[in-house]
PDB file of N, CA and C in Angstrom:
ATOM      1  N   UNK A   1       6.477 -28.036  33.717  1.00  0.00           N
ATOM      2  CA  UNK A   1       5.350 -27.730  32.852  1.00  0.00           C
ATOM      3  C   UNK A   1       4.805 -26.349  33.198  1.00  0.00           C
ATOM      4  N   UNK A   2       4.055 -25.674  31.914  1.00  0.00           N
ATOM      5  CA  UNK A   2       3.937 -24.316  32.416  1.00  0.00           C
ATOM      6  C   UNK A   2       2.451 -24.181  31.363  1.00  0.00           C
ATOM      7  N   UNK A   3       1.499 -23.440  31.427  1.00  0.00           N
ATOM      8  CA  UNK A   3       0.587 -22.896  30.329  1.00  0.00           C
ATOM      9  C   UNK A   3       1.183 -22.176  29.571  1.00  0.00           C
ATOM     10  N   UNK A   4       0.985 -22.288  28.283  1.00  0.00           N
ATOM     11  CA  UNK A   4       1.462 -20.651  27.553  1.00  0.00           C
ATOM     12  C   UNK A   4      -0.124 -20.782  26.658  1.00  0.00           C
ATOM     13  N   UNK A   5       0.126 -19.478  25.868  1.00  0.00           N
ATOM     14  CA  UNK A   5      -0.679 -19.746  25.051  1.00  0.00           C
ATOM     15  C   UNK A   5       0.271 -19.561  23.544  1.00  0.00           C
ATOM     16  N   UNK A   6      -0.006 -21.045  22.734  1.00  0.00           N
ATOM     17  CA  UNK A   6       0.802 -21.038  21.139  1.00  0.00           C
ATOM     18  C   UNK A   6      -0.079 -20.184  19.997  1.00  0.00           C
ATOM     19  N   UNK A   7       0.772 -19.303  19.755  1.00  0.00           N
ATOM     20  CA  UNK A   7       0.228 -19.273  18.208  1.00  0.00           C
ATOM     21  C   UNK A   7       1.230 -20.183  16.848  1.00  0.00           C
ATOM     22  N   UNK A   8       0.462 -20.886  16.116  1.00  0.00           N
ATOM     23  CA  UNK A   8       0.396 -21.571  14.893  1.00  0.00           C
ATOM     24  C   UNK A   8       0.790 -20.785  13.833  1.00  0.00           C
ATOM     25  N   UNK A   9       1.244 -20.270  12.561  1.00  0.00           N
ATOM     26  CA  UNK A   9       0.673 -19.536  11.657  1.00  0.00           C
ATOM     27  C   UNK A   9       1.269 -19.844  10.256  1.00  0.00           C
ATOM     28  N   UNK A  10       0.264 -20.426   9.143  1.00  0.00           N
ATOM     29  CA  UNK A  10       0.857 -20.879   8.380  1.00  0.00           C
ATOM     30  C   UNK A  10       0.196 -19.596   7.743  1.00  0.00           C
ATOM     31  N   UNK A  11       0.758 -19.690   6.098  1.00  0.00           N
ATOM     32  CA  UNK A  11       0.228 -18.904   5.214  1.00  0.00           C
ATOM     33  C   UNK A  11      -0.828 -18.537   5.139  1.00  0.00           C
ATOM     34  N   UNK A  12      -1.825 -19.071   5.280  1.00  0.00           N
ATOM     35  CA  UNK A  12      -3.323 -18.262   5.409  1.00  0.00           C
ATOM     36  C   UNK A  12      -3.738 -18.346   6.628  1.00  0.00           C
ATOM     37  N   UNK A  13      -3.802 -19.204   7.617  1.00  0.00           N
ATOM     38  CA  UNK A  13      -4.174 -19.485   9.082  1.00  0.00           C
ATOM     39  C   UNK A  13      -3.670 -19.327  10.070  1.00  0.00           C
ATOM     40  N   UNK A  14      -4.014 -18.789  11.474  1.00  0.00           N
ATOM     41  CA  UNK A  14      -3.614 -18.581  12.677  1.00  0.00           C
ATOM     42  C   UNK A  14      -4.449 -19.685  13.421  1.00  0.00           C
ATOM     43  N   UNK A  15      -3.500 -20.185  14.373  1.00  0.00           N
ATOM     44  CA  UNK A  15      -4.005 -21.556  15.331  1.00  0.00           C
ATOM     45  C   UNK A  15      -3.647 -20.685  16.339  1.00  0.00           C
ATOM     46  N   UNK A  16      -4.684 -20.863  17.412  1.00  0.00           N
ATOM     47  CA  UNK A  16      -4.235 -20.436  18.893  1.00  0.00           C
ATOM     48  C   UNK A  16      -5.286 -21.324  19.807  1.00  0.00           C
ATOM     49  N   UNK A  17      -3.851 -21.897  20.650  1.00  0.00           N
ATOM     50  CA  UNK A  17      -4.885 -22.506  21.849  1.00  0.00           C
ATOM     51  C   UNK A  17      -3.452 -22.035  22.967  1.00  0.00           C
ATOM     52  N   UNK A  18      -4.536 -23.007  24.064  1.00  0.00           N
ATOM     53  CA  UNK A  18      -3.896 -22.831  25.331  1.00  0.00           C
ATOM     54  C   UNK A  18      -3.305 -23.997  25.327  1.00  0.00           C
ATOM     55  N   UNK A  19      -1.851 -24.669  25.971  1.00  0.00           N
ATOM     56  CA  UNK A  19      -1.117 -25.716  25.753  1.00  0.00           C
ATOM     57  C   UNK A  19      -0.056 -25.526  27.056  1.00  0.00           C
ATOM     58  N   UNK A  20      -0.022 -26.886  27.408  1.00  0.00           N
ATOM     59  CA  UNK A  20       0.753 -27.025  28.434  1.00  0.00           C
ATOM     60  C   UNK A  20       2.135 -26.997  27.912  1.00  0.00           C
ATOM     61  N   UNK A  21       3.296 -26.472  27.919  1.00  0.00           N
ATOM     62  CA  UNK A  21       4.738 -26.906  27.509  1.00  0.00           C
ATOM     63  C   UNK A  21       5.493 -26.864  28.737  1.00  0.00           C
ATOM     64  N   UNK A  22       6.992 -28.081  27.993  1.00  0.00           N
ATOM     65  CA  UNK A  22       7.605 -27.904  28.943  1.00  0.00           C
ATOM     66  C   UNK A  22       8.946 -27.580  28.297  1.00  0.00           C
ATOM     67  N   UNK A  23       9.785 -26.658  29.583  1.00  0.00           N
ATOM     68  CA  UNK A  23      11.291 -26.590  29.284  1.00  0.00           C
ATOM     69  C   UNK A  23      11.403 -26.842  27.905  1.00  0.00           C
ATOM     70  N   UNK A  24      11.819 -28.362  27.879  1.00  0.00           N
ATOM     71  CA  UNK A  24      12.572 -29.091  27.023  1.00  0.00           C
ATOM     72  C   UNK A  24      12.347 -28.769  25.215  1.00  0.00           C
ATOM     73  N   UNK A  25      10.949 -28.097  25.429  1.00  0.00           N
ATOM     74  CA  UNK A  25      10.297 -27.479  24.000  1.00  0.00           C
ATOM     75  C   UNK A  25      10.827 -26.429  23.645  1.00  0.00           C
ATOM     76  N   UNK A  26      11.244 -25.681  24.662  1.00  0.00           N
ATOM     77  CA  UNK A  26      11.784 -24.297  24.255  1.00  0.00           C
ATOM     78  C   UNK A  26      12.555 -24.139  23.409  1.00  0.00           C
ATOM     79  N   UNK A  27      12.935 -23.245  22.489  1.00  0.00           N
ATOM     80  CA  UNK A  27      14.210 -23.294  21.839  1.00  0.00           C
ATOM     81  C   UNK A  27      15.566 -23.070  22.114  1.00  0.00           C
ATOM     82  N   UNK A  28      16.662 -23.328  22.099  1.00  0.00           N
ATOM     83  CA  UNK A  28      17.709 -23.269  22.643  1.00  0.00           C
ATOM     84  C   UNK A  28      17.964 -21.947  22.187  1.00  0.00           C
ATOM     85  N   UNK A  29      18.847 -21.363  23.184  1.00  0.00           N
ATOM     86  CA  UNK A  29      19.277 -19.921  23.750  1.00  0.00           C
ATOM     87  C   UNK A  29      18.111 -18.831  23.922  1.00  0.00           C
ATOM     88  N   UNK A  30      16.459 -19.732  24.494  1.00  0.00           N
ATOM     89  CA  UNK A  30      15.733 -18.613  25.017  1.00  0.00           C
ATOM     90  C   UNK A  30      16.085 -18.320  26.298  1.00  0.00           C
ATOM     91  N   UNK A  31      15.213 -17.704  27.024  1.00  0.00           N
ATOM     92  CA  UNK A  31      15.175 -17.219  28.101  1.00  0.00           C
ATOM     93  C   UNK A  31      14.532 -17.136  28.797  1.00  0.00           C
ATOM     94  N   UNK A  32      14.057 -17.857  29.624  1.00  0.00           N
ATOM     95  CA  UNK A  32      12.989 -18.470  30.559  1.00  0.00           C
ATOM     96  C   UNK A  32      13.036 -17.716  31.904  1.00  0.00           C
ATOM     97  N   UNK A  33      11.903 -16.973  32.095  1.00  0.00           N
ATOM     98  CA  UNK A  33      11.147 -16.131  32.882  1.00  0.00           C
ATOM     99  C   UNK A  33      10.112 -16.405  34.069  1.00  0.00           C
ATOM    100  N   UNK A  34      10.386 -16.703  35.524  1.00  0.00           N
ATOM    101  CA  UNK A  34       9.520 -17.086  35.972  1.00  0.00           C
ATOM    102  C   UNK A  34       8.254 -15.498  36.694  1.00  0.00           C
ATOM    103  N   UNK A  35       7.586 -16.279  35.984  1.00  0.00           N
ATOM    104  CA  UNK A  35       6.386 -15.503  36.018  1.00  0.00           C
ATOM    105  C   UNK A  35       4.704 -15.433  37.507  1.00  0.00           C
ATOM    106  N   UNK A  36       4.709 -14.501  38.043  1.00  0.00           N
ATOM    107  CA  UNK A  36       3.570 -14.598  39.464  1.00  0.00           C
ATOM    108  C   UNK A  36       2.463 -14.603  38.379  1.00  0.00           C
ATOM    109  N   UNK A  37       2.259 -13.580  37.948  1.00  0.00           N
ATOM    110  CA  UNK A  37       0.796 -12.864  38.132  1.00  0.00           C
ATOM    111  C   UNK A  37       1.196 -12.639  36.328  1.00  0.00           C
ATOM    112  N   UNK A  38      -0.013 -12.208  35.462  1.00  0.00           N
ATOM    113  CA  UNK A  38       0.064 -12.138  34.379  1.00  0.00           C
ATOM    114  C   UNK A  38      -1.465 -11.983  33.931  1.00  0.00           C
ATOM    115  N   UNK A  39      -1.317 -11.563  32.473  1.00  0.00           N
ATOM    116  CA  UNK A  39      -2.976 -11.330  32.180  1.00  0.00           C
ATOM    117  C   UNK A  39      -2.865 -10.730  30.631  1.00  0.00           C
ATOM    118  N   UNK A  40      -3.723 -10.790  29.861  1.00  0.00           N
ATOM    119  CA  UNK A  40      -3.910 -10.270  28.468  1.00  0.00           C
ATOM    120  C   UNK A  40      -4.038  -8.933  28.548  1.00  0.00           C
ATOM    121  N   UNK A  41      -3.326  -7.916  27.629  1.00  0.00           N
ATOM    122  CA  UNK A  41      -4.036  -7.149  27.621  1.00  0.00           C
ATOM    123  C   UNK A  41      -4.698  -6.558  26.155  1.00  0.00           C
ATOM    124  N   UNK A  42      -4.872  -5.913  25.864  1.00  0.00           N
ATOM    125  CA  UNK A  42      -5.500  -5.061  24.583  1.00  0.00           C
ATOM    126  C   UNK A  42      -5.106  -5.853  23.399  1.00  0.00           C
ATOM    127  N   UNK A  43      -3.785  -5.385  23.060  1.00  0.00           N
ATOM    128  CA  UNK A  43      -3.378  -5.613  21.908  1.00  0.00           C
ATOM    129  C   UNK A  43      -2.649  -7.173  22.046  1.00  0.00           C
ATOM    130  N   UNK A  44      -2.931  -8.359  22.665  1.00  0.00           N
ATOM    131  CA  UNK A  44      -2.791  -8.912  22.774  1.00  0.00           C
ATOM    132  C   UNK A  44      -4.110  -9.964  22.296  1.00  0.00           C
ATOM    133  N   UNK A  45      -4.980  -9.422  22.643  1.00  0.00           N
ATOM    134  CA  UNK A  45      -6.704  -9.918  21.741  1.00  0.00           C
ATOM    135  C   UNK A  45      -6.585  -9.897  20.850  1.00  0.00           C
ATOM    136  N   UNK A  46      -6.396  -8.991  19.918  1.00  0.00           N
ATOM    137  CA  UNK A  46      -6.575  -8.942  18.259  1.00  0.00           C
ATOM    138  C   UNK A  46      -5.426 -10.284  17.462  1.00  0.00           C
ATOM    139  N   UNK A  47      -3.905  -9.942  18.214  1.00  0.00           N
ATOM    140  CA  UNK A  47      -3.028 -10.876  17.991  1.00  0.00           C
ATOM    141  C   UNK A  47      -3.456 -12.398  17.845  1.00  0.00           C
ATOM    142  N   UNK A  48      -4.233 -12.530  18.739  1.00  0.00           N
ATOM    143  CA  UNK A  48      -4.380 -14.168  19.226  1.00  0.00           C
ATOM    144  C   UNK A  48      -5.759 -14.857  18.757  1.00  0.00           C
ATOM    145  N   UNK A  49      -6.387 -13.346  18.229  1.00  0.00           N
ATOM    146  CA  UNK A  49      -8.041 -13.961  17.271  1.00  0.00           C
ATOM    147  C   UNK A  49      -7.616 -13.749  15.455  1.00  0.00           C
ATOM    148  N   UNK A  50      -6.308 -13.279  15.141  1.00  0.00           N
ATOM    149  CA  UNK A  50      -6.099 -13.022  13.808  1.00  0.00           C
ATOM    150  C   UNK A  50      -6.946 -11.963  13.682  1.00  0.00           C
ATOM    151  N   UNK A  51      -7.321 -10.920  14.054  1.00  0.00           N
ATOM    152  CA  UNK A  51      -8.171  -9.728  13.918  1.00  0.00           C
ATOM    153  C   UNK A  51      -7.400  -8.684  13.414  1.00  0.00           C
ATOM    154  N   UNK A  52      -5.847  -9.180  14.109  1.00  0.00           N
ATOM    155  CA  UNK A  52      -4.866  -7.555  13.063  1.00  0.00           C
ATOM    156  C   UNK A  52      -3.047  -8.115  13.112  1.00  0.00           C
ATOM    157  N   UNK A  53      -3.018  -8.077  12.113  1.00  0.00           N
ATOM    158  CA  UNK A  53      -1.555  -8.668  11.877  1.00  0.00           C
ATOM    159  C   UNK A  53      -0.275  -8.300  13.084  1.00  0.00           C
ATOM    160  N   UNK A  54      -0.388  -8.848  14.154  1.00  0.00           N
ATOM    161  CA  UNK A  54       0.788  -8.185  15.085  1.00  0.00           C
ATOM    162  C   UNK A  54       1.719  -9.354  14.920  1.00  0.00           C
ATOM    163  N   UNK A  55       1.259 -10.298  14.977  1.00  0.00           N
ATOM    164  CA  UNK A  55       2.298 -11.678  14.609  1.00  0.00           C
ATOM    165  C   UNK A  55       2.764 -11.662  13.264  1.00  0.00           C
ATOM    166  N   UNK A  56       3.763 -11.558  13.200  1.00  0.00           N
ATOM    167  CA  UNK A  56       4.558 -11.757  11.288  1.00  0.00           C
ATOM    168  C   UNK A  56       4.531 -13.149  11.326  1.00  0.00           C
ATOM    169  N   UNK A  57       5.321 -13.300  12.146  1.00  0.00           N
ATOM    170  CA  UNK A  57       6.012 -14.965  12.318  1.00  0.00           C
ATOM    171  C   UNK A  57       6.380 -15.312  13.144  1.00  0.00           C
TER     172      UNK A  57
END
Protein backbone atom coordinates (compact mmCIF):
# COMPACT_ATOMS: atom_id res chain seq x y z
CA UNK A 1 0.00 0.00 0.00
CA UNK A 2 1.23 3.41 -0.82
CA UNK A 3 -0.61 7.18 -0.71
CA UNK A 4 -0.92 8.73 -4.02
CA UNK A 5 -2.93 11.40 -4.73
CA UNK A 6 -5.96 10.38 -7.72
CA UNK A 7 -7.19 12.64 -10.03
CA UNK A 8 -10.87 11.70 -11.39
CA UNK A 9 -11.85 13.63 -14.56
CA UNK A 10 -14.93 13.33 -16.30
CA UNK A 11 -16.22 15.83 -18.83
CA UNK A 12 -16.98 18.69 -16.75
CA UNK A 13 -15.40 17.61 -13.27
CA UNK A 14 -12.10 17.03 -11.60
CA UNK A 15 -12.14 14.67 -8.37
CA UNK A 16 -9.01 14.79 -6.32
CA UNK A 17 -8.39 13.16 -3.10
CA UNK A 18 -5.75 11.46 -1.26
CA UNK A 19 -6.18 7.47 -1.52
CA UNK A 20 -4.38 4.67 -0.37
CA UNK A 21 -3.53 2.19 -3.51
CA UNK A 22 -2.07 -0.80 -3.93
CA UNK A 23 0.29 -2.54 -6.54
CA UNK A 24 -2.36 -4.63 -7.81
CA UNK A 25 -4.36 -1.26 -9.07
CA UNK A 26 -1.73 -0.18 -11.14
CA UNK A 27 -1.97 -0.63 -14.67
CA UNK A 28 -0.12 -3.22 -16.32
CA UNK A 29 3.25 -2.27 -17.95
CA UNK A 30 3.66 0.80 -15.44
CA UNK A 31 6.49 1.44 -13.61
CA UNK A 32 6.70 1.55 -10.10
CA UNK A 33 9.10 3.90 -8.38
CA UNK A 34 10.14 3.68 -4.91
CA UNK A 35 9.99 6.93 -3.59
CA UNK A 36 11.97 8.72 0.08
CA UNK A 37 11.06 12.13 0.21
CA UNK A 38 8.56 13.98 -2.13
CA UNK A 39 6.39 17.14 -2.03
CA UNK A 40 4.04 19.35 -4.35
CA UNK A 41 5.27 21.76 -6.13
CA UNK A 42 3.84 24.89 -8.09
CA UNK A 43 2.37 23.65 -10.97
CA UNK A 44 1.21 20.79 -9.40
CA UNK A 45 -1.55 23.05 -7.23
CA UNK A 46 -3.39 24.41 -10.03
CA UNK A 47 -3.46 20.69 -11.62
CA UNK A 48 -5.06 19.10 -8.60
CA UNK A 49 -7.65 22.22 -7.70
CA UNK A 50 -8.84 22.30 -11.60
CA UNK A 51 -7.53 25.97 -11.60
CA UNK A 52 -5.64 25.35 -15.12
CA UNK A 53 -5.96 22.56 -17.51
CA UNK A 54 -2.54 20.54 -17.04
CA UNK A 55 -4.43 17.21 -16.85
CA UNK A 56 -6.03 16.34 -20.43
CA UNK A 57 -6.70 12.90 -19.33
Amino acid sequence: MFKAILLDKTTTVHDTKLVDLDDAQLLEDNVLVRIEYSSINYKDGPAITSRAPMVLH
